[in-house]
PDB file of N, CA and C in Angstrom:
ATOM      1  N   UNK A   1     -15.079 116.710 -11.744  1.00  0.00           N
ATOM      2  CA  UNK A   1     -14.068 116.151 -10.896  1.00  0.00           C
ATOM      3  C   UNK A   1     -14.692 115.333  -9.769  1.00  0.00           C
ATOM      4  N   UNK A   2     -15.995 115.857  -9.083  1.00  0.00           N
ATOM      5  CA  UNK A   2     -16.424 115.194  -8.025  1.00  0.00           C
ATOM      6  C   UNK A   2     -16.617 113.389  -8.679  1.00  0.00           C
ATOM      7  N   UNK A   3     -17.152 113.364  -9.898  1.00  0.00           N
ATOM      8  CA  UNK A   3     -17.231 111.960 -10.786  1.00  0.00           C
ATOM      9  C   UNK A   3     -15.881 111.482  -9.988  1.00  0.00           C
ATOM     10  N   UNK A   4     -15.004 111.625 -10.511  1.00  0.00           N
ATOM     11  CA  UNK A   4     -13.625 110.925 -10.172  1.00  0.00           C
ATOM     12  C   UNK A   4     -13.354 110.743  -8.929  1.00  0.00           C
ATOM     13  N   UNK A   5     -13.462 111.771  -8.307  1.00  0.00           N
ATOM     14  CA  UNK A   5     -12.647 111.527  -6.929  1.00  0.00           C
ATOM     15  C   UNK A   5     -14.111 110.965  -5.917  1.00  0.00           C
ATOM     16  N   UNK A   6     -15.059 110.788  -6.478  1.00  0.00           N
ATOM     17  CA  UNK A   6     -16.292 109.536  -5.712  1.00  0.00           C
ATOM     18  C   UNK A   6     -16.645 107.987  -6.112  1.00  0.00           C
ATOM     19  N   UNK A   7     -15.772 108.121  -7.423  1.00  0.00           N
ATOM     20  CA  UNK A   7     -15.286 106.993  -8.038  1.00  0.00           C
ATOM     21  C   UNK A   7     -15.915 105.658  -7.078  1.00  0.00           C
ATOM     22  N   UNK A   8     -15.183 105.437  -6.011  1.00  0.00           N
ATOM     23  CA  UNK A   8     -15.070 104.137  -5.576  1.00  0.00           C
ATOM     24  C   UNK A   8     -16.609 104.050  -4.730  1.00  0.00           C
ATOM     25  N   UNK A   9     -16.816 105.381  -4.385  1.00  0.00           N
ATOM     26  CA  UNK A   9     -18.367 105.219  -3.329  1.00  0.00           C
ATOM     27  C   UNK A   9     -19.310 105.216  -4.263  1.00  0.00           C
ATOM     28  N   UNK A  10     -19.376 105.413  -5.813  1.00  0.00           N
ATOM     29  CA  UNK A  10     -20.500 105.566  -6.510  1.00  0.00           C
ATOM     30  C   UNK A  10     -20.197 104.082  -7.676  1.00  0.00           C
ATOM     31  N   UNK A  11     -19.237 103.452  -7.561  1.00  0.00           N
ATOM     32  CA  UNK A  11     -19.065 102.079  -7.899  1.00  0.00           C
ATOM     33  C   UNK A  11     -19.085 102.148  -9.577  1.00  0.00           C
ATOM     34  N   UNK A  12     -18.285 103.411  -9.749  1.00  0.00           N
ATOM     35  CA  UNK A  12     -17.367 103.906 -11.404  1.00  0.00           C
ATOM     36  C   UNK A  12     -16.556 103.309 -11.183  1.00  0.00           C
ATOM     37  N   UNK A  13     -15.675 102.395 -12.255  1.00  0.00           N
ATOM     38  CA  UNK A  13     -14.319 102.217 -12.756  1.00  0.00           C
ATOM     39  C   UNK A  13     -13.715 103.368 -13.390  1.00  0.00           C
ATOM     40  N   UNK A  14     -12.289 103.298 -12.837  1.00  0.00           N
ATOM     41  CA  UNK A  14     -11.355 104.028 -13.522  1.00  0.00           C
ATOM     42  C   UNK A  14     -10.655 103.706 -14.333  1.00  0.00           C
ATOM     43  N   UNK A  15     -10.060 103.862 -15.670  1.00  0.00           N
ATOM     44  CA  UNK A  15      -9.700 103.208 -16.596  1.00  0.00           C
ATOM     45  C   UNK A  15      -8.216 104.105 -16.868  1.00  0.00           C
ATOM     46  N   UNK A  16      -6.898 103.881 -16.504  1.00  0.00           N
ATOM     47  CA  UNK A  16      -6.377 105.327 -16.913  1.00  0.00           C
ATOM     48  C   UNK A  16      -5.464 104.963 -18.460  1.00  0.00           C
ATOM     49  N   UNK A  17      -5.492 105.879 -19.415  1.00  0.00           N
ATOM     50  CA  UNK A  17      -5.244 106.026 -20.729  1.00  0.00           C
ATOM     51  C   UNK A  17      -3.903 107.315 -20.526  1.00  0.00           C
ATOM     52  N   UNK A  18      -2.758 106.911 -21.327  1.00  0.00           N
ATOM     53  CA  UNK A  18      -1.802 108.216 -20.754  1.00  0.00           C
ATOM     54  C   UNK A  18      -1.043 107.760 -22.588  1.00  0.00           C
ATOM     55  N   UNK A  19      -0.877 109.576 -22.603  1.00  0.00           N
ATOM     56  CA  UNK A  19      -0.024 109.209 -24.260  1.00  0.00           C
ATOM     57  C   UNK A  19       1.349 110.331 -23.647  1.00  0.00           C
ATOM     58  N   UNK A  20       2.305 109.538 -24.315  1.00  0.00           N
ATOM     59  CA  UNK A  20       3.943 109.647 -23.912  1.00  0.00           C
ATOM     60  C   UNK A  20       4.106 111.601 -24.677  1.00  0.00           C
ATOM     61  N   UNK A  21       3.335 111.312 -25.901  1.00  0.00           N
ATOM     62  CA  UNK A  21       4.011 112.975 -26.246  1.00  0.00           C
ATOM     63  C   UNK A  21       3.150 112.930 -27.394  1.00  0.00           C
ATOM     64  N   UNK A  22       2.270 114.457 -27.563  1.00  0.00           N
ATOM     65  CA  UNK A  22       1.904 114.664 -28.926  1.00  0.00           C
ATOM     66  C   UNK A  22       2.211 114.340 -29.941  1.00  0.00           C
ATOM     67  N   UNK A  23       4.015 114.339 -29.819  1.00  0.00           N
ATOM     68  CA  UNK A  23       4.599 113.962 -31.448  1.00  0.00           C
ATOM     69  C   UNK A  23       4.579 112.919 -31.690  1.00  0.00           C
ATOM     70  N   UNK A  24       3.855 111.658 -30.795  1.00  0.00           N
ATOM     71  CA  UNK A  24       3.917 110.020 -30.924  1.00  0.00           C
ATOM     72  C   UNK A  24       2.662 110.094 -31.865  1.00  0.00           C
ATOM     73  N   UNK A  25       1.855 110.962 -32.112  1.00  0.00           N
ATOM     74  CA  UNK A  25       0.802 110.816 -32.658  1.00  0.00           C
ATOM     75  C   UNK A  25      -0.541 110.338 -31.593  1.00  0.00           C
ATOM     76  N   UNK A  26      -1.882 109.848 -32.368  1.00  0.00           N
ATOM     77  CA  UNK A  26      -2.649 109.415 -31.748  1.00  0.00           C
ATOM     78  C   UNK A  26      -3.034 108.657 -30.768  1.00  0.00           C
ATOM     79  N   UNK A  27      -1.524 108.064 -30.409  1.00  0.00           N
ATOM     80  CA  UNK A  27      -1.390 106.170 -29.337  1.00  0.00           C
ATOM     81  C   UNK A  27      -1.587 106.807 -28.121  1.00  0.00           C
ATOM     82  N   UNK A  28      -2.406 105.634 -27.594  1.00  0.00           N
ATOM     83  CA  UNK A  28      -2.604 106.001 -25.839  1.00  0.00           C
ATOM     84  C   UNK A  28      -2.226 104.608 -25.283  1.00  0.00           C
ATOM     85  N   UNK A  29      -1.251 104.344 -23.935  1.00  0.00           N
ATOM     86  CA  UNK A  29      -1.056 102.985 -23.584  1.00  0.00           C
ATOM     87  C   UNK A  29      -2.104 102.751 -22.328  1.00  0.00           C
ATOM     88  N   UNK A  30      -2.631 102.081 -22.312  1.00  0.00           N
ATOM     89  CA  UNK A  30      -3.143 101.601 -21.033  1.00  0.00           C
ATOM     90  C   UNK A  30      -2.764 100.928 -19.845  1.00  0.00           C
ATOM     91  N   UNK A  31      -3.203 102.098 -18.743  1.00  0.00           N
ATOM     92  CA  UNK A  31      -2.210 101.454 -17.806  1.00  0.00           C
ATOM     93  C   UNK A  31      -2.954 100.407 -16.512  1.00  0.00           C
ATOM     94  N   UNK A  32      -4.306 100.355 -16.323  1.00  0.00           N
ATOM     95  CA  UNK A  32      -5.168 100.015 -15.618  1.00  0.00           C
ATOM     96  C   UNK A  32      -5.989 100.555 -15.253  1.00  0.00           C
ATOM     97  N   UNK A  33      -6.862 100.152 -14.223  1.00  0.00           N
ATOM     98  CA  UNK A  33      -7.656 100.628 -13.495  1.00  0.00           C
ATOM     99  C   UNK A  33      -7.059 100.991 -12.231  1.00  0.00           C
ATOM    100  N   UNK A  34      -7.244 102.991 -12.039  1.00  0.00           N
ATOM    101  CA  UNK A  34      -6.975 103.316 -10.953  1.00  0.00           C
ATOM    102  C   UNK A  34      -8.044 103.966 -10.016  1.00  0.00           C
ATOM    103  N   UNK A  35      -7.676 104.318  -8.819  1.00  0.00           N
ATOM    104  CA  UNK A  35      -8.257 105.123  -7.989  1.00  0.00           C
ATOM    105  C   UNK A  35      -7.490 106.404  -7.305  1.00  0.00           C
ATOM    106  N   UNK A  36      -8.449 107.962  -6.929  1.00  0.00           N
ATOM    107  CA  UNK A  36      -8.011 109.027  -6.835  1.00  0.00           C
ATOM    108  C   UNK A  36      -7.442 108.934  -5.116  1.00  0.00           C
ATOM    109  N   UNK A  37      -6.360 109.088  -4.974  1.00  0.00           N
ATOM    110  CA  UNK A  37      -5.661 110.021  -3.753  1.00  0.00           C
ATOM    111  C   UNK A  37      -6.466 110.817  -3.119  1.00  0.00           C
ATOM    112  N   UNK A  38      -7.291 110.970  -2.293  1.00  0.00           N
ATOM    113  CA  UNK A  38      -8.364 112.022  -2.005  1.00  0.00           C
ATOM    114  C   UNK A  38      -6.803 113.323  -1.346  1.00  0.00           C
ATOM    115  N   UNK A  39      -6.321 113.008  -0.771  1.00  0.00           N
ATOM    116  CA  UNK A  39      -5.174 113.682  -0.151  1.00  0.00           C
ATOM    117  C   UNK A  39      -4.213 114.531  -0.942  1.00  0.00           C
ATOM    118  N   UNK A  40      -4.606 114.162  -2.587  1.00  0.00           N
ATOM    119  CA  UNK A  40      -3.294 114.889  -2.965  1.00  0.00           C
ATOM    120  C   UNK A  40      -4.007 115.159  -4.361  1.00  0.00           C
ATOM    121  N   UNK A  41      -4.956 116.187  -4.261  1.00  0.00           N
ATOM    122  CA  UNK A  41      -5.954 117.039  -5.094  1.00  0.00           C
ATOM    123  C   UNK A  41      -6.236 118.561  -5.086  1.00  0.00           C
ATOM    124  N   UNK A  42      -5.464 119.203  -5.966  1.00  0.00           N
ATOM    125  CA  UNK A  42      -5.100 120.712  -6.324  1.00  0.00           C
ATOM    126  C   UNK A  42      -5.590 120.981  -7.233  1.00  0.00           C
ATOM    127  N   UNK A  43      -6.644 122.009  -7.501  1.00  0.00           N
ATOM    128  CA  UNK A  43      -6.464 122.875  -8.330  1.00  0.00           C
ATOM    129  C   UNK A  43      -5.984 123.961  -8.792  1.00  0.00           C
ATOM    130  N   UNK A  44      -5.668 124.139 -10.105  1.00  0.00           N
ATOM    131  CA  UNK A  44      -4.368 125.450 -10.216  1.00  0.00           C
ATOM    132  C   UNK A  44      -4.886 126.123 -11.444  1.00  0.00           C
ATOM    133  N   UNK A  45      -4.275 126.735 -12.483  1.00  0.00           N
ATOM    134  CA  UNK A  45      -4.296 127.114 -13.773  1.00  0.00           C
ATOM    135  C   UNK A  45      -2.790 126.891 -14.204  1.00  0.00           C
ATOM    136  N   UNK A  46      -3.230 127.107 -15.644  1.00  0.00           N
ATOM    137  CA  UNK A  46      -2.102 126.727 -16.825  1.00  0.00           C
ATOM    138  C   UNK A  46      -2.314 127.167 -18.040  1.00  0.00           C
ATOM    139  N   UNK A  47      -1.537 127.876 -18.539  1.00  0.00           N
ATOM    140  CA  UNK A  47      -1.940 128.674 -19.377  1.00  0.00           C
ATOM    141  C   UNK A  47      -1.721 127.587 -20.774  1.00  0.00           C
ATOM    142  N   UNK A  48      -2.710 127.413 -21.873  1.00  0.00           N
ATOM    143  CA  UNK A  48      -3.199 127.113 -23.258  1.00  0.00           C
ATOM    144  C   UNK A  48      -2.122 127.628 -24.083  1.00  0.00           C
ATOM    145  N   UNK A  49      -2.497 126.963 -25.459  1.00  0.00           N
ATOM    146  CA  UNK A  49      -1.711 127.135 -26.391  1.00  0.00           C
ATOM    147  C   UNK A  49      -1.411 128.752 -27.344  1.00  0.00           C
ATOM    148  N   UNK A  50      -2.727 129.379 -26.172  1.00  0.00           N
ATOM    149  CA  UNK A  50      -3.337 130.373 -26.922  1.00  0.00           C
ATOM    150  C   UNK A  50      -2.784 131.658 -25.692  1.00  0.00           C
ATOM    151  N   UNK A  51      -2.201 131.059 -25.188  1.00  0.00           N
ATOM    152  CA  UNK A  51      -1.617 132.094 -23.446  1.00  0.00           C
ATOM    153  C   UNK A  51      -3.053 132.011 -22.937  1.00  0.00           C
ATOM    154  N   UNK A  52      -3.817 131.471 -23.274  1.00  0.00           N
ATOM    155  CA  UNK A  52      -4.833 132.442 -22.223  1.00  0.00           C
ATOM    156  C   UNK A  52      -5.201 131.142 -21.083  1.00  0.00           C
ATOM    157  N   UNK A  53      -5.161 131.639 -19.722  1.00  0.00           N
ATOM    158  CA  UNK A  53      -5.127 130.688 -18.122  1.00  0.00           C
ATOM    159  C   UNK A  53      -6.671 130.053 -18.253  1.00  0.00           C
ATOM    160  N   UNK A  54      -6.137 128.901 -18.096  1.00  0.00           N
ATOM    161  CA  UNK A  54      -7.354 127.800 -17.981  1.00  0.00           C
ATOM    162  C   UNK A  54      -7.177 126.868 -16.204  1.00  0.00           C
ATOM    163  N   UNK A  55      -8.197 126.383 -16.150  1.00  0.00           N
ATOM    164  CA  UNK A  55      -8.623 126.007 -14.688  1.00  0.00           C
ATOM    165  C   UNK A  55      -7.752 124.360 -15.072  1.00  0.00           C
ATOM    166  N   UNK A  56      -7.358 123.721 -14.093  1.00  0.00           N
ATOM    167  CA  UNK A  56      -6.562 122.466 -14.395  1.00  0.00           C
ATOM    168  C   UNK A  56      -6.896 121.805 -12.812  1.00  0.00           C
ATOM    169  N   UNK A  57      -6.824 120.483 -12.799  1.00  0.00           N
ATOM    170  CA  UNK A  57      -6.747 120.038 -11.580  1.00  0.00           C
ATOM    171  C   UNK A  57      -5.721 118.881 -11.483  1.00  0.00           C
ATOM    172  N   UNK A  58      -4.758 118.650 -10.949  1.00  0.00           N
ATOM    173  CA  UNK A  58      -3.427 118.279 -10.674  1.00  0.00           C
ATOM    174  C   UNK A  58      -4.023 116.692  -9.391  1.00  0.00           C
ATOM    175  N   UNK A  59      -3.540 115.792  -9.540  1.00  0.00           N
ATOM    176  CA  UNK A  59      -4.378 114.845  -8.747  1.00  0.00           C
ATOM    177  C   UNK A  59      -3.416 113.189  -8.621  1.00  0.00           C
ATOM    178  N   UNK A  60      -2.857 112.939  -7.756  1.00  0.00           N
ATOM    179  CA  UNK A  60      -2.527 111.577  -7.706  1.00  0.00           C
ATOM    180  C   UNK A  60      -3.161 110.132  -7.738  1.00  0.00           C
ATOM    181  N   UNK A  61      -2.954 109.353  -8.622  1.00  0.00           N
ATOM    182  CA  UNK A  61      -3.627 108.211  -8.418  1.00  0.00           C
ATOM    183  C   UNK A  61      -3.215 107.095  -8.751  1.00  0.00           C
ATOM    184  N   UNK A  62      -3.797 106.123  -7.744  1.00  0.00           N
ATOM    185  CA  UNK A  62      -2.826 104.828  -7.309  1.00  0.00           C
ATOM    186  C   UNK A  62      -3.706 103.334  -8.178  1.00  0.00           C
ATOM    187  N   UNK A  63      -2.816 103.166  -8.949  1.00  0.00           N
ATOM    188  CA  UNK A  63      -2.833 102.138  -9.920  1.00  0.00           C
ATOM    189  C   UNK A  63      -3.190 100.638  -9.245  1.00  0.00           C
ATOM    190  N   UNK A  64      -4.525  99.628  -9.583  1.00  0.00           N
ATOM    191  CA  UNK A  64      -4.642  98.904  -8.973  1.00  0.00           C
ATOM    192  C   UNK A  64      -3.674  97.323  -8.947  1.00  0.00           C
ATOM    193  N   UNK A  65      -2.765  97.631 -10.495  1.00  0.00           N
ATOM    194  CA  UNK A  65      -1.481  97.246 -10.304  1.00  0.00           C
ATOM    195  C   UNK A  65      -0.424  97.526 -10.791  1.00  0.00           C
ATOM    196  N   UNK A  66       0.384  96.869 -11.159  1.00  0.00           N
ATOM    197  CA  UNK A  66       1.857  97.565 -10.945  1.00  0.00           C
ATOM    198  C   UNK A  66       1.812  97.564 -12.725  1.00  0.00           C
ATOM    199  N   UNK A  67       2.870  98.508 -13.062  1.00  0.00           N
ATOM    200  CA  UNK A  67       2.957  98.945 -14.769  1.00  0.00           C
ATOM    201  C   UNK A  67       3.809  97.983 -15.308  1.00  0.00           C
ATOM    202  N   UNK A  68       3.878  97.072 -16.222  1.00  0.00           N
ATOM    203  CA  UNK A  68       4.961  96.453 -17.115  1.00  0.00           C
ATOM    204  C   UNK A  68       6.482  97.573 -16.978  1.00  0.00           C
ATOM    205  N   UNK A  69       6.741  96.786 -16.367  1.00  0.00           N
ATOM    206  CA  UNK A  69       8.501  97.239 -16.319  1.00  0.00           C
ATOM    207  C   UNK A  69       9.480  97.730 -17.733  1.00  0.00           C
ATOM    208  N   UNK A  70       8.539  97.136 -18.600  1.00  0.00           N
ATOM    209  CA  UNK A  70       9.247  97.908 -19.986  1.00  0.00           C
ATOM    210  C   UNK A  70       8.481  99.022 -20.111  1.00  0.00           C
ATOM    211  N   UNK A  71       7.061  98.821 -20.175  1.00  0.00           N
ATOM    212  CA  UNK A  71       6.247  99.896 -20.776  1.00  0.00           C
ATOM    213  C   UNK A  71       6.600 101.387 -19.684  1.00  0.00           C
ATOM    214  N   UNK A  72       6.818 101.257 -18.265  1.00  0.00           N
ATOM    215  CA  UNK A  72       7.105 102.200 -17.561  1.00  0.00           C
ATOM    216  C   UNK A  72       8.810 102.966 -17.586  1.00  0.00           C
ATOM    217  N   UNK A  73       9.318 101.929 -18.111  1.00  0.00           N
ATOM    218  CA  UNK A  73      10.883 102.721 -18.852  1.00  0.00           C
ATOM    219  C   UNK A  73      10.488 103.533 -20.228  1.00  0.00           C
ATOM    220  N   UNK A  74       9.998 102.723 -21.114  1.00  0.00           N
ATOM    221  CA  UNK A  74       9.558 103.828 -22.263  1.00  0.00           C
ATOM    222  C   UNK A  74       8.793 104.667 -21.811  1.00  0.00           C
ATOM    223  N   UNK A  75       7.440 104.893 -21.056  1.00  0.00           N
ATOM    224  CA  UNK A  75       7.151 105.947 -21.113  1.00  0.00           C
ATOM    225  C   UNK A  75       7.875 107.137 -20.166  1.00  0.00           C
ATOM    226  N   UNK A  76       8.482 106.827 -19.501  1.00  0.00           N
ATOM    227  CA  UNK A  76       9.266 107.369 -18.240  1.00  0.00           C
ATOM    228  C   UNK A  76      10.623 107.682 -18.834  1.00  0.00           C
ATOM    229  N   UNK A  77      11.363 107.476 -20.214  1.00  0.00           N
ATOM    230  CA  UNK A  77      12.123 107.958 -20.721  1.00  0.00           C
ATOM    231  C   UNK A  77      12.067 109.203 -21.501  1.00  0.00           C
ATOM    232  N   UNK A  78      13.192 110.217 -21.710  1.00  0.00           N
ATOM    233  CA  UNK A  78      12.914 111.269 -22.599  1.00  0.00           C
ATOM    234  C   UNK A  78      13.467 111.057 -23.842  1.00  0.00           C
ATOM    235  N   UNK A  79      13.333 110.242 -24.760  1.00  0.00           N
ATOM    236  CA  UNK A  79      13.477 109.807 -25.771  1.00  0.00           C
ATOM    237  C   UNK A  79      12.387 109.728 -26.565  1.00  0.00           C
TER     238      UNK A  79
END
């Protein structure tokens, strides 16, 4: 995690890749290059497919531009 959230001081690109739902299959849309929220970084657990609690980290991050207005209705729909 420290990789990510030093991102911009260690002069990594962020690339973010997001898929709408398992049942879409393999597709990932690309949404840009972002950077981490230092302000709004939690870690929690969540329990696996298997019940058993795994470590997760929950994290906001701000897109260096704005999402295609269609592509952010489809993925932002529950359909």
């Amino acid at each position: 995690m420290k990789t990510i959230i030093d991102a911009a001081k260690n002069n990594i690109d962020l690339h973010l890749f997001i898929k709408k739902d398992d049942d879409e299959g393999g597709d990932f849309y690309y949404l840009g290059q972002a950077l981490p929220d230092k302000e709004n970084i939690e870690q929690a657990l969540m329990k696996d497919k298997n019940s058993k609690e795994i470590p997760v980290v929950h994290m906001h991050l701000a897109l260096q531009n704005a999402v295609n207005s269609k592509l952010y209705h489809y993925i932002a729909s529950e359909e």
